[in-house]
C-alpha atoms as a PDB file:
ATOM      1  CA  UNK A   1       0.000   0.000   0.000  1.00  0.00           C
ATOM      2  CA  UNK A   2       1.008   3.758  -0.248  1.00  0.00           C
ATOM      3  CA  UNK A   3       2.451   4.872   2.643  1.00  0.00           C
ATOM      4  CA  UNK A   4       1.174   8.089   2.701  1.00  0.00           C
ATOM      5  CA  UNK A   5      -2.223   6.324   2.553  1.00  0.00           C
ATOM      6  CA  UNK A   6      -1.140   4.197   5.831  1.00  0.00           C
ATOM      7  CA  UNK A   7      -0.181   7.794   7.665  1.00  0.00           C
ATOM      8  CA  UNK A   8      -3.336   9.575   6.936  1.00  0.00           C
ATOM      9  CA  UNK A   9      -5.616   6.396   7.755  1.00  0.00           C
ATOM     10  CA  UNK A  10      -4.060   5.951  11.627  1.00  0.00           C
ATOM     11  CA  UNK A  11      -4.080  10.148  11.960  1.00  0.00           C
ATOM     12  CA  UNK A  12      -7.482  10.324  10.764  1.00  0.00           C
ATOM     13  CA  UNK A  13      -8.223   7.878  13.003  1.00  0.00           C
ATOM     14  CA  UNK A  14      -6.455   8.977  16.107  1.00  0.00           C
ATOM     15  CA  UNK A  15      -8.316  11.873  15.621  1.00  0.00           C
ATOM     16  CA  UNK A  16     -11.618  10.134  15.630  1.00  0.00           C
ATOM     17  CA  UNK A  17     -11.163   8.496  18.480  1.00  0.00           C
ATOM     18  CA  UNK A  18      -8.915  10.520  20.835  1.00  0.00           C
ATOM     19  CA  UNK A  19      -9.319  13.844  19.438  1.00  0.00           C
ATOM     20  CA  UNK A  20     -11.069  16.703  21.001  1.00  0.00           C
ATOM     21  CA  UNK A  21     -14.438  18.724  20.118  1.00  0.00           C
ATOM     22  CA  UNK A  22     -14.365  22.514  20.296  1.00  0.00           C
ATOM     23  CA  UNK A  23     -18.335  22.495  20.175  1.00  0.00           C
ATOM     24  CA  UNK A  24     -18.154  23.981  23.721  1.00  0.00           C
ATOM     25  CA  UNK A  25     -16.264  27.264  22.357  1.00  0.00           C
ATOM     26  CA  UNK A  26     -17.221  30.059  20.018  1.00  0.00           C
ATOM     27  CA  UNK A  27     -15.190  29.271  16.644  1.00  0.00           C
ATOM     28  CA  UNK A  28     -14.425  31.491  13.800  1.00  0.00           C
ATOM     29  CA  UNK A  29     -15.003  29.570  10.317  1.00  0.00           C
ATOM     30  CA  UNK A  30     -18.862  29.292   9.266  1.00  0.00           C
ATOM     31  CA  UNK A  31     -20.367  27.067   6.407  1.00  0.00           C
ATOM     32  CA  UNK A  32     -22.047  28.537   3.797  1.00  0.00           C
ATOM     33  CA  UNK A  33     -25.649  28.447   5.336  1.00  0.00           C
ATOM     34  CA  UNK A  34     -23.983  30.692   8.326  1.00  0.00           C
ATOM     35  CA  UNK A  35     -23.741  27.553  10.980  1.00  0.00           C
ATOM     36  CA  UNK A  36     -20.417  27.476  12.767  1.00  0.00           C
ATOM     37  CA  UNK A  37     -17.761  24.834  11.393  1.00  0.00           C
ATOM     38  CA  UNK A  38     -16.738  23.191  14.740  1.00  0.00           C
ATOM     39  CA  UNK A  39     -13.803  20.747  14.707  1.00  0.00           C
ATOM     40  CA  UNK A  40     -12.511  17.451  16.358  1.00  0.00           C
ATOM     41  CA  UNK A  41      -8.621  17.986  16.673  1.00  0.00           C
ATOM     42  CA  UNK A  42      -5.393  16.423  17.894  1.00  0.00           C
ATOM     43  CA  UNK A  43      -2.508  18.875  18.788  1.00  0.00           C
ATOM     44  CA  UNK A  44       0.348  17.970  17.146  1.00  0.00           C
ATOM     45  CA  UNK A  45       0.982  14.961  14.672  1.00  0.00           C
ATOM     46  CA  UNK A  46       4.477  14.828  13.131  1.00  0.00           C
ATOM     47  CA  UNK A  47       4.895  12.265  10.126  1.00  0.00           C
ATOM     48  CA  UNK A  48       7.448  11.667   7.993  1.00  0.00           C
ATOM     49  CA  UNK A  49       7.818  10.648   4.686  1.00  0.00           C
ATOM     50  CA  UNK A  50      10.829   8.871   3.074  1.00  0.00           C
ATOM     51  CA  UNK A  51      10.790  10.513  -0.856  1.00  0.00           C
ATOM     52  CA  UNK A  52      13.888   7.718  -1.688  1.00  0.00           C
ATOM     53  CA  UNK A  53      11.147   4.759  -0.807  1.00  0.00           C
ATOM     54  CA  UNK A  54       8.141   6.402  -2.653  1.00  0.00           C
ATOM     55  CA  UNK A  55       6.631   9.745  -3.505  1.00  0.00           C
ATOM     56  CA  UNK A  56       3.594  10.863  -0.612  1.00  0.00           C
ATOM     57  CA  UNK A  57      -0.132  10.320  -2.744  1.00  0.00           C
ATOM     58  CA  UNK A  58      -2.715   8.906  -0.582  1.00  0.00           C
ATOM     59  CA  UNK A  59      -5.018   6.598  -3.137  1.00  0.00           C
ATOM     60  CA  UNK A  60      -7.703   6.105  -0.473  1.00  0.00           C
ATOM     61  CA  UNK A  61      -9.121   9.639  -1.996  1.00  0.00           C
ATOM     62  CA  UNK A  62      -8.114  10.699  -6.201  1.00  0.00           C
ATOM     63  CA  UNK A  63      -5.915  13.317  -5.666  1.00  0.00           C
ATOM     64  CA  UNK A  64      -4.912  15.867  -8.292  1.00  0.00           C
ATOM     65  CA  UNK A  65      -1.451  15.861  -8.456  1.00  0.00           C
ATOM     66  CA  UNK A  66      -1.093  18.421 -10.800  1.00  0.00           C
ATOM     67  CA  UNK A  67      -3.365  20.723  -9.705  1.00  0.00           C
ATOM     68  CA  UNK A  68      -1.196  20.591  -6.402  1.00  0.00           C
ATOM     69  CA  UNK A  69       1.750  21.688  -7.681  1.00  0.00           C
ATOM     70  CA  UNK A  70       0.151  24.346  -9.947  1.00  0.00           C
ATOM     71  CA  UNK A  71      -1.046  26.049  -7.035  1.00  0.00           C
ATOM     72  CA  UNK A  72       2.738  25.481  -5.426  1.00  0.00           C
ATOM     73  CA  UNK A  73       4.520  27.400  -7.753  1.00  0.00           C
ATOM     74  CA  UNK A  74       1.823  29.812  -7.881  1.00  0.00           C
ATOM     75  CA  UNK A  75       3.181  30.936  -4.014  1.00  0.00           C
ATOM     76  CA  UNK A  76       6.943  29.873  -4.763  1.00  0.00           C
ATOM     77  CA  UNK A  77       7.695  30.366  -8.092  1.00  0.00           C
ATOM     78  CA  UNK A  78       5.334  33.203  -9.308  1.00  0.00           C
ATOM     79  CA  UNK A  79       5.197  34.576  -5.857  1.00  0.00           C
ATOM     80  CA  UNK A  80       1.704  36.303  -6.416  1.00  0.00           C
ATOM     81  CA  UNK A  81      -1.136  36.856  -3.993  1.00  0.00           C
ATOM     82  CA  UNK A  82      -3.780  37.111  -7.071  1.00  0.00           C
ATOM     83  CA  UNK A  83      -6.000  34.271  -7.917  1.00  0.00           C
ATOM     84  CA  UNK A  84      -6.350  35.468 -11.295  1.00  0.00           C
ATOM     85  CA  UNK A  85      -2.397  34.109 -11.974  1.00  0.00           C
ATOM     86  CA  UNK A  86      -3.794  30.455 -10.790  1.00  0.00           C
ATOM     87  CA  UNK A  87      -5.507  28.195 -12.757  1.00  0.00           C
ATOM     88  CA  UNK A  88      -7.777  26.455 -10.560  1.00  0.00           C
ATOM     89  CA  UNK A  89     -10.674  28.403  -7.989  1.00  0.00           C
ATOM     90  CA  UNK A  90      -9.576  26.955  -4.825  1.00  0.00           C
ATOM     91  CA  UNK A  91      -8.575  30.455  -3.380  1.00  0.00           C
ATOM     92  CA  UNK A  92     -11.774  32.532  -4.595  1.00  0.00           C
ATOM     93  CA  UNK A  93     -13.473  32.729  -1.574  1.00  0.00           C
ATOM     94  CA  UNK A  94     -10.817  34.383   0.356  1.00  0.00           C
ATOM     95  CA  UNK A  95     -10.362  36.896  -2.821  1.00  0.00           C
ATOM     96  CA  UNK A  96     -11.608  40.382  -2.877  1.00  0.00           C
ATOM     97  CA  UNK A  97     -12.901  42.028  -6.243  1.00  0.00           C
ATOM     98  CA  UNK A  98      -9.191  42.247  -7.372  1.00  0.00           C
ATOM     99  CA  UNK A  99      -8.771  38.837  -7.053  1.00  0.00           C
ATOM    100  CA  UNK A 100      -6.061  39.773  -4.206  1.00  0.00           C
ATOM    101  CA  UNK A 101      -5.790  37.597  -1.021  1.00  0.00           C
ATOM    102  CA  UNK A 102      -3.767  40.503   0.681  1.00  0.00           C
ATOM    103  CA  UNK A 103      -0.126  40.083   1.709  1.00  0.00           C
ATOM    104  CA  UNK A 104      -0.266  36.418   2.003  1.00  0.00           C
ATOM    105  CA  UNK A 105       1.659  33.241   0.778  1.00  0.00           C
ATOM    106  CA  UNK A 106       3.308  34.448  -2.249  1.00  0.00           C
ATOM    107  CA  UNK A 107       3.756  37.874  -1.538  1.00  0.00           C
ATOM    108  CA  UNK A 108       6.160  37.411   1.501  1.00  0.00           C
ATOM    109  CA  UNK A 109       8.459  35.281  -0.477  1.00  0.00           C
ATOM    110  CA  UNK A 110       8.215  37.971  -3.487  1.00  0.00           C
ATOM    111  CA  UNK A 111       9.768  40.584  -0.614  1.00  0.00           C
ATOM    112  CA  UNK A 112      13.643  41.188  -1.244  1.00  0.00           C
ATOM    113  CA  UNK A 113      15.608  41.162   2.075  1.00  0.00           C
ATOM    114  CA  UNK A 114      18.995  42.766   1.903  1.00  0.00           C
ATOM    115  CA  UNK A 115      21.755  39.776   2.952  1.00  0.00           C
ATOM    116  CA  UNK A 116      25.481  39.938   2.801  1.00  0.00           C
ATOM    117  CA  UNK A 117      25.339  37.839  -0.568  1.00  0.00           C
ATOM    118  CA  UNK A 118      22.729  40.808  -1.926  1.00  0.00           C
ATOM    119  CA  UNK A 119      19.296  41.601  -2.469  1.00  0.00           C
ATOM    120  CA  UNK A 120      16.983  38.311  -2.633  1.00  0.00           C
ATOM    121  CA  UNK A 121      13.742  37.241  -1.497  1.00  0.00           C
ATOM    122  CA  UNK A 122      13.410  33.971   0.385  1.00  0.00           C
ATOM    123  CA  UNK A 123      13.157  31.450  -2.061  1.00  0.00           C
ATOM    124  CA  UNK A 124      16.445  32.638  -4.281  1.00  0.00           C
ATOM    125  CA  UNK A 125      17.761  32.789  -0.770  1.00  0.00           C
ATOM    126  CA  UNK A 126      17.100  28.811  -0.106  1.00  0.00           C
ATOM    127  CA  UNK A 127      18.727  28.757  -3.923  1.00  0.00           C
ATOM    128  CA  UNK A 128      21.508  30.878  -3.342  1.00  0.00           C
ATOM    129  CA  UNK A 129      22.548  28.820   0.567  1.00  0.00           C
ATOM    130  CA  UNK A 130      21.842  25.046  -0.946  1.00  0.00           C
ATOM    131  CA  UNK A 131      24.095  25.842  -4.264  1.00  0.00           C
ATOM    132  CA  UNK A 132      27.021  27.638  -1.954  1.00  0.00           C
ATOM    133  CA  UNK A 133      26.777  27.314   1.882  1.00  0.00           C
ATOM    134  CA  UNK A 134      24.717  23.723   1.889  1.00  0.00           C
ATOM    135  CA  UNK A 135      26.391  23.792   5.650  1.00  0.00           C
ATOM    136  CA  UNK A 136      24.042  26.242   6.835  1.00  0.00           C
ATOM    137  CA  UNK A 137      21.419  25.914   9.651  1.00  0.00           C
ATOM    138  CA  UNK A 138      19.530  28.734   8.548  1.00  0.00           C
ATOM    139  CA  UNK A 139      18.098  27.844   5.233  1.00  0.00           C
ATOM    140  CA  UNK A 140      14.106  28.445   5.715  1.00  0.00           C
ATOM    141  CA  UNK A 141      11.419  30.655   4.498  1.00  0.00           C
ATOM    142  CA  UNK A 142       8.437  32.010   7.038  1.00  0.00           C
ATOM    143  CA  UNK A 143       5.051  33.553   5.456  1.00  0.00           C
ATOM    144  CA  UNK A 144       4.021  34.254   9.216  1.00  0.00           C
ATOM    145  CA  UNK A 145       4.699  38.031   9.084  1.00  0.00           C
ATOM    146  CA  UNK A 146       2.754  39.544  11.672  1.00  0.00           C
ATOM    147  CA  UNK A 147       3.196  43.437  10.771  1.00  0.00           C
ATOM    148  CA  UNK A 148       0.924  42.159   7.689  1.00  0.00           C
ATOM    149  CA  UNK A 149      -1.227  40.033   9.190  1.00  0.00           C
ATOM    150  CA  UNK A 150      -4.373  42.315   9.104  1.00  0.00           C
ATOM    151  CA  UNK A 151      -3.673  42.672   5.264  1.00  0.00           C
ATOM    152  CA  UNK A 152      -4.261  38.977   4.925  1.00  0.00           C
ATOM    153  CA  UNK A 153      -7.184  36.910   3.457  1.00  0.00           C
ATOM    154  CA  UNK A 154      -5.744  34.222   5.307  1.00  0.00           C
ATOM    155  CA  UNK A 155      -3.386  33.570   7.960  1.00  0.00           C
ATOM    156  CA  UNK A 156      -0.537  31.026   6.084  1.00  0.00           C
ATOM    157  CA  UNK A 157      -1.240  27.770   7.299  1.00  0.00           C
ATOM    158  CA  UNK A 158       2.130  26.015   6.188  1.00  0.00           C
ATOM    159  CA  UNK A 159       3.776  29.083   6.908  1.00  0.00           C
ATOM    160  CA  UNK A 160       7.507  27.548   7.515  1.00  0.00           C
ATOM    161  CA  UNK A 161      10.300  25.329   5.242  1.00  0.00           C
ATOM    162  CA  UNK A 162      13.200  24.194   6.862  1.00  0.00           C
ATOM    163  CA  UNK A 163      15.988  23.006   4.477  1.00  0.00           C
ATOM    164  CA  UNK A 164      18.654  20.771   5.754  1.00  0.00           C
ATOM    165  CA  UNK A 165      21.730  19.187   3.810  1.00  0.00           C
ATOM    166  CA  UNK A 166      23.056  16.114   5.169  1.00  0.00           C
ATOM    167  CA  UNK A 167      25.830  14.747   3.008  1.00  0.00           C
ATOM    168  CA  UNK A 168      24.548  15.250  -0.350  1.00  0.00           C
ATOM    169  CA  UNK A 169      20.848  14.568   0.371  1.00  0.00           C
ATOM    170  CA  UNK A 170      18.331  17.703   0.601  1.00  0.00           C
ATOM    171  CA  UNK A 171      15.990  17.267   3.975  1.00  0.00           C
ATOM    172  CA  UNK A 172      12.611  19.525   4.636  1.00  0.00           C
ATOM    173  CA  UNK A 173      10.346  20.106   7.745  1.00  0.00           C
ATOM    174  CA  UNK A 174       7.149  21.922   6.909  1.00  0.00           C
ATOM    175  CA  UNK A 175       5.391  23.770   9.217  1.00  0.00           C
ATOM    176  CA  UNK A 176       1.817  24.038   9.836  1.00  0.00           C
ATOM    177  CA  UNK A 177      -0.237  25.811  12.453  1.00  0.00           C
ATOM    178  CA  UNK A 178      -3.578  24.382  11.187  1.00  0.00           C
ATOM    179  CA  UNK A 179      -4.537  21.458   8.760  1.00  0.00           C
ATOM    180  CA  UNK A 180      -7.843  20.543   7.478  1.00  0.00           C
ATOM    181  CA  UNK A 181      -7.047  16.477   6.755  1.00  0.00           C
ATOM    182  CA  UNK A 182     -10.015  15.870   4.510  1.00  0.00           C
ATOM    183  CA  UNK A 183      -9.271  18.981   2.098  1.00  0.00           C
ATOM    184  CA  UNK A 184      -5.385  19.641   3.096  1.00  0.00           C
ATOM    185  CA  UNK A 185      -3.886  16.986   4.271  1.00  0.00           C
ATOM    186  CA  UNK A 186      -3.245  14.868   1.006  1.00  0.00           C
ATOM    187  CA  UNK A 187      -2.635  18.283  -1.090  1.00  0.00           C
ATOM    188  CA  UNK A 188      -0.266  19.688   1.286  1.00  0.00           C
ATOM    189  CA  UNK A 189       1.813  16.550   1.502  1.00  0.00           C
ATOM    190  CA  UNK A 190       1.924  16.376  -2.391  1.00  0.00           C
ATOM    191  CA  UNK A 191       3.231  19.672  -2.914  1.00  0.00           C
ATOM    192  CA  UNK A 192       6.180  20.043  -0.704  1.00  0.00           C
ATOM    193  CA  UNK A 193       7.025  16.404  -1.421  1.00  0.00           C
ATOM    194  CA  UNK A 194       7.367  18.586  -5.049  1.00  0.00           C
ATOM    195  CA  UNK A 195       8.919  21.446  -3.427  1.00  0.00           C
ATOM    196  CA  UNK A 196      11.538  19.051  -1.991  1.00  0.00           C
ATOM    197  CA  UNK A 197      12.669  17.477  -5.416  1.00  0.00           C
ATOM    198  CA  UNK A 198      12.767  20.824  -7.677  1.00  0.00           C
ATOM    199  CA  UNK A 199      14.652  22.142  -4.685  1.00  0.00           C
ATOM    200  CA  UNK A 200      17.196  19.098  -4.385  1.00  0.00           C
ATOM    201  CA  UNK A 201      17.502  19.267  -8.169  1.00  0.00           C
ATOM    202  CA  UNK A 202      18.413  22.799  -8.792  1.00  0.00           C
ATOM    203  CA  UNK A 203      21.330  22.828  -5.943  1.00  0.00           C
ATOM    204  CA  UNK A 204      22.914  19.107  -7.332  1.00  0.00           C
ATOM    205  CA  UNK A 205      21.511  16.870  -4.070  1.00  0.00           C
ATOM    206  CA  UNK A 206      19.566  14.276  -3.668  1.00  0.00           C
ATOM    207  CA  UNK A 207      16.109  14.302  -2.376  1.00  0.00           C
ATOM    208  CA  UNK A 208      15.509  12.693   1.132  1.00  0.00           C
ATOM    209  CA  UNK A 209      12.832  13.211   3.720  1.00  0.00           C
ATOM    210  CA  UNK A 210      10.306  15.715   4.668  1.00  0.00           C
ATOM    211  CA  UNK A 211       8.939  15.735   7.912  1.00  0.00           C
ATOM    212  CA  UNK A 212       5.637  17.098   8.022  1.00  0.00           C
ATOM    213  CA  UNK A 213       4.521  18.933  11.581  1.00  0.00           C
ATOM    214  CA  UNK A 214       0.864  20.095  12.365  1.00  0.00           C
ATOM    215  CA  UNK A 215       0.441  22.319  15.272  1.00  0.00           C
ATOM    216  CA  UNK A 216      -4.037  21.668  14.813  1.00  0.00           C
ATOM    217  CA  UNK A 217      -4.458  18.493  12.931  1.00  0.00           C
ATOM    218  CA  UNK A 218      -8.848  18.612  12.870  1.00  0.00           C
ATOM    219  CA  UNK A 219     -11.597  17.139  11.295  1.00  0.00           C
ATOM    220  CA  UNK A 220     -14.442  19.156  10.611  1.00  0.00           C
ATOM    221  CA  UNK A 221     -17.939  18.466  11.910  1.00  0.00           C
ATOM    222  CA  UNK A 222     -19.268  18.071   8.468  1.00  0.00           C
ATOM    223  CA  UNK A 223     -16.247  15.970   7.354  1.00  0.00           C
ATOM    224  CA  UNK A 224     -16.473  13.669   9.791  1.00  0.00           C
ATOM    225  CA  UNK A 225     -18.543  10.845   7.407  1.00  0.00           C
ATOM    226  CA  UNK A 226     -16.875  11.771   4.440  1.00  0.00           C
ATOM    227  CA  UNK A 227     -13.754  10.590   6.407  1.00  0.00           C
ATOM    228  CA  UNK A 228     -15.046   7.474   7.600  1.00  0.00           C
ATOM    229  CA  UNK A 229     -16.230   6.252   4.443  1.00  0.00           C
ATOM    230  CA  UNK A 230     -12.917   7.142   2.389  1.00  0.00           C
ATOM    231  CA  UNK A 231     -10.805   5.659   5.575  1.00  0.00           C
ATOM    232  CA  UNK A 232     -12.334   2.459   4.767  1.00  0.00           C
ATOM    233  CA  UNK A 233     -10.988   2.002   1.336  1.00  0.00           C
ATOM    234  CA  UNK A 234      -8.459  -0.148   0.959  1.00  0.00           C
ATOM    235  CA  UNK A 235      -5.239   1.504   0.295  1.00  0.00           C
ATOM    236  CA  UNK A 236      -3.497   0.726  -3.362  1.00  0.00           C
ATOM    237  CA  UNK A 237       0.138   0.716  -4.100  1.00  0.00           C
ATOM    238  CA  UNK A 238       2.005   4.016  -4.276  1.00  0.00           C
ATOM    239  CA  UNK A 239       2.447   6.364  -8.006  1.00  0.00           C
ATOM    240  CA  UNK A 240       6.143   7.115  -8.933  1.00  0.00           C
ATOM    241  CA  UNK A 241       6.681  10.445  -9.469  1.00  0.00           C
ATOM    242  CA  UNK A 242       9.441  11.529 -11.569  1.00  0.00           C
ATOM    243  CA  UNK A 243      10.746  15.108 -12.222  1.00  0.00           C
ATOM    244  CA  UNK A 244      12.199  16.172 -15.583  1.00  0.00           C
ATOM    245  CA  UNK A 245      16.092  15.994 -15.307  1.00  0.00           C
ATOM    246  CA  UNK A 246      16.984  18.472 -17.917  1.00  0.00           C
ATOM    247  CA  UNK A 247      15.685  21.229 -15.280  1.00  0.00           C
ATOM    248  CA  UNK A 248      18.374  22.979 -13.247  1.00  0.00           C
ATOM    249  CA  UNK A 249      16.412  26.505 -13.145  1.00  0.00           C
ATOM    250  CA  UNK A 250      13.745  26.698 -10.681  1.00  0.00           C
ATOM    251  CA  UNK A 251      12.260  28.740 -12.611  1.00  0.00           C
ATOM    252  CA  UNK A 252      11.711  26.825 -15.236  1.00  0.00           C
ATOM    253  CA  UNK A 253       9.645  23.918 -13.627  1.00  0.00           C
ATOM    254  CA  UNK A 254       6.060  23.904 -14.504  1.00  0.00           C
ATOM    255  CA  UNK A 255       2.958  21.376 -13.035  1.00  0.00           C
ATOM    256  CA  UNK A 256       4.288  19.467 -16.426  1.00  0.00           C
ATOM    257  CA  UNK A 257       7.761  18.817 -15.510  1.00  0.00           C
ATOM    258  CA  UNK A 258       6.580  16.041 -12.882  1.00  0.00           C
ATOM    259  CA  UNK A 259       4.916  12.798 -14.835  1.00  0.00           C
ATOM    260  CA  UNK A 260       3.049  10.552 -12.443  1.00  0.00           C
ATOM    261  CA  UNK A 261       3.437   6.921 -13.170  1.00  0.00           C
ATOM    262  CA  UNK A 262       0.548   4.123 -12.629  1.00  0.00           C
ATOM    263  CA  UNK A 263      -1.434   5.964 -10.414  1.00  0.00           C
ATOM    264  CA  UNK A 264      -4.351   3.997  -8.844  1.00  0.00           C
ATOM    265  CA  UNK A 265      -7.013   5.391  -6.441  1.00  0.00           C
ATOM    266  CA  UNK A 266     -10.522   5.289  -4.990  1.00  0.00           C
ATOM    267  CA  UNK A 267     -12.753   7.990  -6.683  1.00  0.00           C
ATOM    268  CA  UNK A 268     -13.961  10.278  -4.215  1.00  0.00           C
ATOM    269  CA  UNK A 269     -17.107  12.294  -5.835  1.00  0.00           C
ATOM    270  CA  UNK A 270     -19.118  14.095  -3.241  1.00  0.00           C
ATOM    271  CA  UNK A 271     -18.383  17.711  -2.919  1.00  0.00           C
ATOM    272  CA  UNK A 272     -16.672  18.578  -0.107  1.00  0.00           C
ATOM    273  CA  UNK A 273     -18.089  21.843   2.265  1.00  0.00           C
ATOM    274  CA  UNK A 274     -15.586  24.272   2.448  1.00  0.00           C
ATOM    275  CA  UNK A 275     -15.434  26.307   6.047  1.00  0.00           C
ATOM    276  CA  UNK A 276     -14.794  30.221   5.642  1.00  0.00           C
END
């Protein structure tokens, strides 16, 4: 079976069983029809995810690779905070008329910092340390700027990358404060698995693990079935995911420079509520 299918099944059920109801508290996020979107959560699940065995896609639930990684190097590559530069809808509700989300995501890595090397912004500064100071502890981005916070659609959920050469293999911990495991979960996984191996290209390494941390792993109230049916599929063997090899810009990747090998999954149909 996929692994990433065996790490999401036991969190998703950890969280069922021993997780914790905020339906005793006032919450923020509201469905559509108004109602509040109350959770079931466990504080802090840390997995990790071997990209030398096999690349992260859970098959319990179709996942759309591509889409993923479009909306990647929307934030990393692009660096833009406008919906209107992605392909897919998935950020329109937090949008204003502009189609801006504010100074989130992409914008904070567009922002040049001055460093003794020169002017950069964060993710020619990952670049610039993995190509000539691989040595360095300090190789990491952070969209959790809090001066700007107020100017933000949405707070960054994975707001954090933490790049780490050992030898000659490229290492990752990502970051997130809050996860939403039926919508997220699968998609975030996906994409800085991706993240990890255009990275580890450009600079000459070789990709190794990422280590995925989630401050608020939860499980929305409305989810909750939708989870228990797909949990229940039985889990298929894992995709490989290749990257194209003649790409040593990172500016040159696009969601076509990954092909996705003898995929198998469950098909997962129902529309899922989204909480605002």
């Amino acid at each position: 079976m996929s692994y990433a299918d065996e790490v999401f099944i036991q969190n998703c059920r950890d969280i069922l069983k021993n997780g914790v109801w905020d339906t005793d508290r006032e919450v923020r996020p509201r469905w559509e029809d108004g109602s509040p979107a109350h959770t079931i959560k466990k504080f802090c699940i840390v997995n990790r995810y071997d990209l030398r065995r096999e690349f992260p896609i859970i098959t319990v639930r179709r996942q759309y690779f591509k889409s993923a990684v479009d909306e990647l190097l929307w934030i990393w590559q692009k660096k833009s905070n406008n919906v209107h530069d992605l392909s897919s809808r998935i950020w329109d509700a937090w949008a204003d008329e502009n189609g801006s989300i504010g100074k989130a995501y992409g914008y904070q890595l567009g922002i040049k910092h001055h460093y003794p090397e020169g002017d950069m912004d964060q993710v020619d500064k990952v670049i610039w340390d993995l190509k000539h100071n691989p040595a360095s502890r300090r190789i990491m981005t952070n969209l959790y700027t809090f001066a700007d916070l107020s100017e933000m659609a949405l707070y960054p959920c994975a707001y954090s990358m933490t790049f780490n050469v050992s030898g000659n293999t490229l290492n990752a911990i990502l970051n997130q404060r809050s996860q939403d495991m039926l919508a997220a979960n699968g998609w975030n996984i996906m994409q800085y698995a991706a993240l990890l191996m255009m990275m580890a290209q450009v600079a000459g390494l070789e990709v190794g693990e990422l280590v995925h941390v989630i401050a608020d792993a939860h499980i929305y109230d409305r989810h909750v079935p939708m989870i228990e049916r797909i949990i229940e599929n039985e889990p298929l063997p894992a995709p490989i995911v290749t990257l194209d090899k003649g790409i040593t810009d990172f500016y040159a990747f696009t969601k076509d420079s990954f092909t996705v090998e003898n995929y198998q999954f469950h098909e997962f149909n129902e529309k899922i509520p989204v909480a605002v």
